[in-house]
C-alpha atoms as a PDB file:
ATOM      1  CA  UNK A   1       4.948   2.549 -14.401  1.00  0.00           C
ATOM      2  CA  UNK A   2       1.872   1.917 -16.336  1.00  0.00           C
ATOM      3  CA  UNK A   3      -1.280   4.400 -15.312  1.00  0.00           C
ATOM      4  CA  UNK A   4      -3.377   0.392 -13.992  1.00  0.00           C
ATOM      5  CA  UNK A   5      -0.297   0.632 -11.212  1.00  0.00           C
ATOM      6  CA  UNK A   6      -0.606   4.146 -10.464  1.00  0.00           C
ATOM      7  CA  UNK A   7      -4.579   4.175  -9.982  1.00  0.00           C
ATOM      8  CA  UNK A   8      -3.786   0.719  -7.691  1.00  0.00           C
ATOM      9  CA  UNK A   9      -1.607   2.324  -5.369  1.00  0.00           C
ATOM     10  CA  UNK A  10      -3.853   5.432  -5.279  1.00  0.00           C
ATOM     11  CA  UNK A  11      -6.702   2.905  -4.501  1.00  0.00           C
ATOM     12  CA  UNK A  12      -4.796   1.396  -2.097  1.00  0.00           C
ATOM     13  CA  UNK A  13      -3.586   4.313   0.163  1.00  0.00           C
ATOM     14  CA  UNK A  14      -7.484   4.869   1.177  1.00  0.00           C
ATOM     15  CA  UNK A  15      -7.397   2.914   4.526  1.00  0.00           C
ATOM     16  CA  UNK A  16     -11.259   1.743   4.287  1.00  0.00           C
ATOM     17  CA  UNK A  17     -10.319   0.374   0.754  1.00  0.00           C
ATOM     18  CA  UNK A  18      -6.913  -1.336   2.099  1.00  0.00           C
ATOM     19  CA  UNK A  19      -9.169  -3.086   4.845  1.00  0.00           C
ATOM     20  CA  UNK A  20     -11.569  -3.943   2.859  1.00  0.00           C
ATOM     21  CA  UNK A  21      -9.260  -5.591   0.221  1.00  0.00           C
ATOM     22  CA  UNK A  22      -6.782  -7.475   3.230  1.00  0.00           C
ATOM     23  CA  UNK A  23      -9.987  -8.315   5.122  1.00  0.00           C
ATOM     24  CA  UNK A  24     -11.941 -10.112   2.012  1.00  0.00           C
ATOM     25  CA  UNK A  25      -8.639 -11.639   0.494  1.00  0.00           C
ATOM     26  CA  UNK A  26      -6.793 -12.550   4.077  1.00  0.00           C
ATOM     27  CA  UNK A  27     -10.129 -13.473   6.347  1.00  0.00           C
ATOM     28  CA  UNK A  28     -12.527 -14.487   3.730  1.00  0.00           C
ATOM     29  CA  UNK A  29     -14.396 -11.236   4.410  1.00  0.00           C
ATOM     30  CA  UNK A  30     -14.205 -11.531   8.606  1.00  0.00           C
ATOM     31  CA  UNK A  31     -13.682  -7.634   9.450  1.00  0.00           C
ATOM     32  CA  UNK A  32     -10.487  -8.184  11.408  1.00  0.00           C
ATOM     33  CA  UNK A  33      -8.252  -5.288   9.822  1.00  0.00           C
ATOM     34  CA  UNK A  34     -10.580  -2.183  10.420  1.00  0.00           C
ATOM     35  CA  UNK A  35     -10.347   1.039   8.802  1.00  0.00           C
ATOM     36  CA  UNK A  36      -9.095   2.967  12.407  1.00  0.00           C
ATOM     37  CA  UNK A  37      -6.549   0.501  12.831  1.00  0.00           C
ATOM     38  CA  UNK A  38      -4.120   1.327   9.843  1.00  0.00           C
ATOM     39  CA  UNK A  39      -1.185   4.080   9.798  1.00  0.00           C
ATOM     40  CA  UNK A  40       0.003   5.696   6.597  1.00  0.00           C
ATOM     41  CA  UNK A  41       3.361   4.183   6.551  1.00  0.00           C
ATOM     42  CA  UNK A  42       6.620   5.919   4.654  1.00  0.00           C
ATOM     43  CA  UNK A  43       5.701   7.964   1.678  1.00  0.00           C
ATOM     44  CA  UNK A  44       9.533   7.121   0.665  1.00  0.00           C
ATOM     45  CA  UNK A  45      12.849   4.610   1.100  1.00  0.00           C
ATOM     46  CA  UNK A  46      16.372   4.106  -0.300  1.00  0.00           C
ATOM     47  CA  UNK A  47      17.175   0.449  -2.059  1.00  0.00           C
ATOM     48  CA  UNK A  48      20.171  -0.042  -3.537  1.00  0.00           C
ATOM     49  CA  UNK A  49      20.285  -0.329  -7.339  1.00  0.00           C
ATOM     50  CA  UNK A  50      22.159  -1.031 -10.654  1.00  0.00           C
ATOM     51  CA  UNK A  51      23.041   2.616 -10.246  1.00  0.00           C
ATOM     52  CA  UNK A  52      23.907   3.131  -7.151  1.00  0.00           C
ATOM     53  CA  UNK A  53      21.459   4.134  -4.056  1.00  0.00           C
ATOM     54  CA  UNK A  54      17.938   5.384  -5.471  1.00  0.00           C
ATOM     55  CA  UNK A  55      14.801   6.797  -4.178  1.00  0.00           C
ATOM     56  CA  UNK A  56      11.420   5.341  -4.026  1.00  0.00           C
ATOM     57  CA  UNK A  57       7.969   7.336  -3.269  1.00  0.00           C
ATOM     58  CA  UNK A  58       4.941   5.856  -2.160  1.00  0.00           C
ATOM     59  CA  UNK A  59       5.838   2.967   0.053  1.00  0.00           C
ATOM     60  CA  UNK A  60       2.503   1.525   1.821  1.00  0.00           C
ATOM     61  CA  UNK A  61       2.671  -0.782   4.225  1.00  0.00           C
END
């Protein structure tokens, strides 16, 4: 994972930031998603890969 990704995702686990981003891109800047509003969702989940089932951290939604 290249360190652009990594410094994404850390943006993007700040709820005001996540808003602001979904709320500019989704509403054309209407404030519909506010800050309050959002749970942290998982922090991890199981897919199934080439090798078998494998852990994934981090999982915003």
């Amino acid at each position: 994972m290249g360190k652009k990704d990594m410094t994404e995702k850390a943006l993007l686990s700040f709820n005001d930031v996540f808003a602001d981003i979904m709320n500019n891109i989704l509403f054309h800047g209407k404030q519909v998603v506010r800050e309050g509003d959002l749970e942290q969702g998982r922090e991890r989940s199981v897919y199934s890969g080439e090798k078998g089932f494998r852990e994934q951290g981090k999982v915003f939604v």
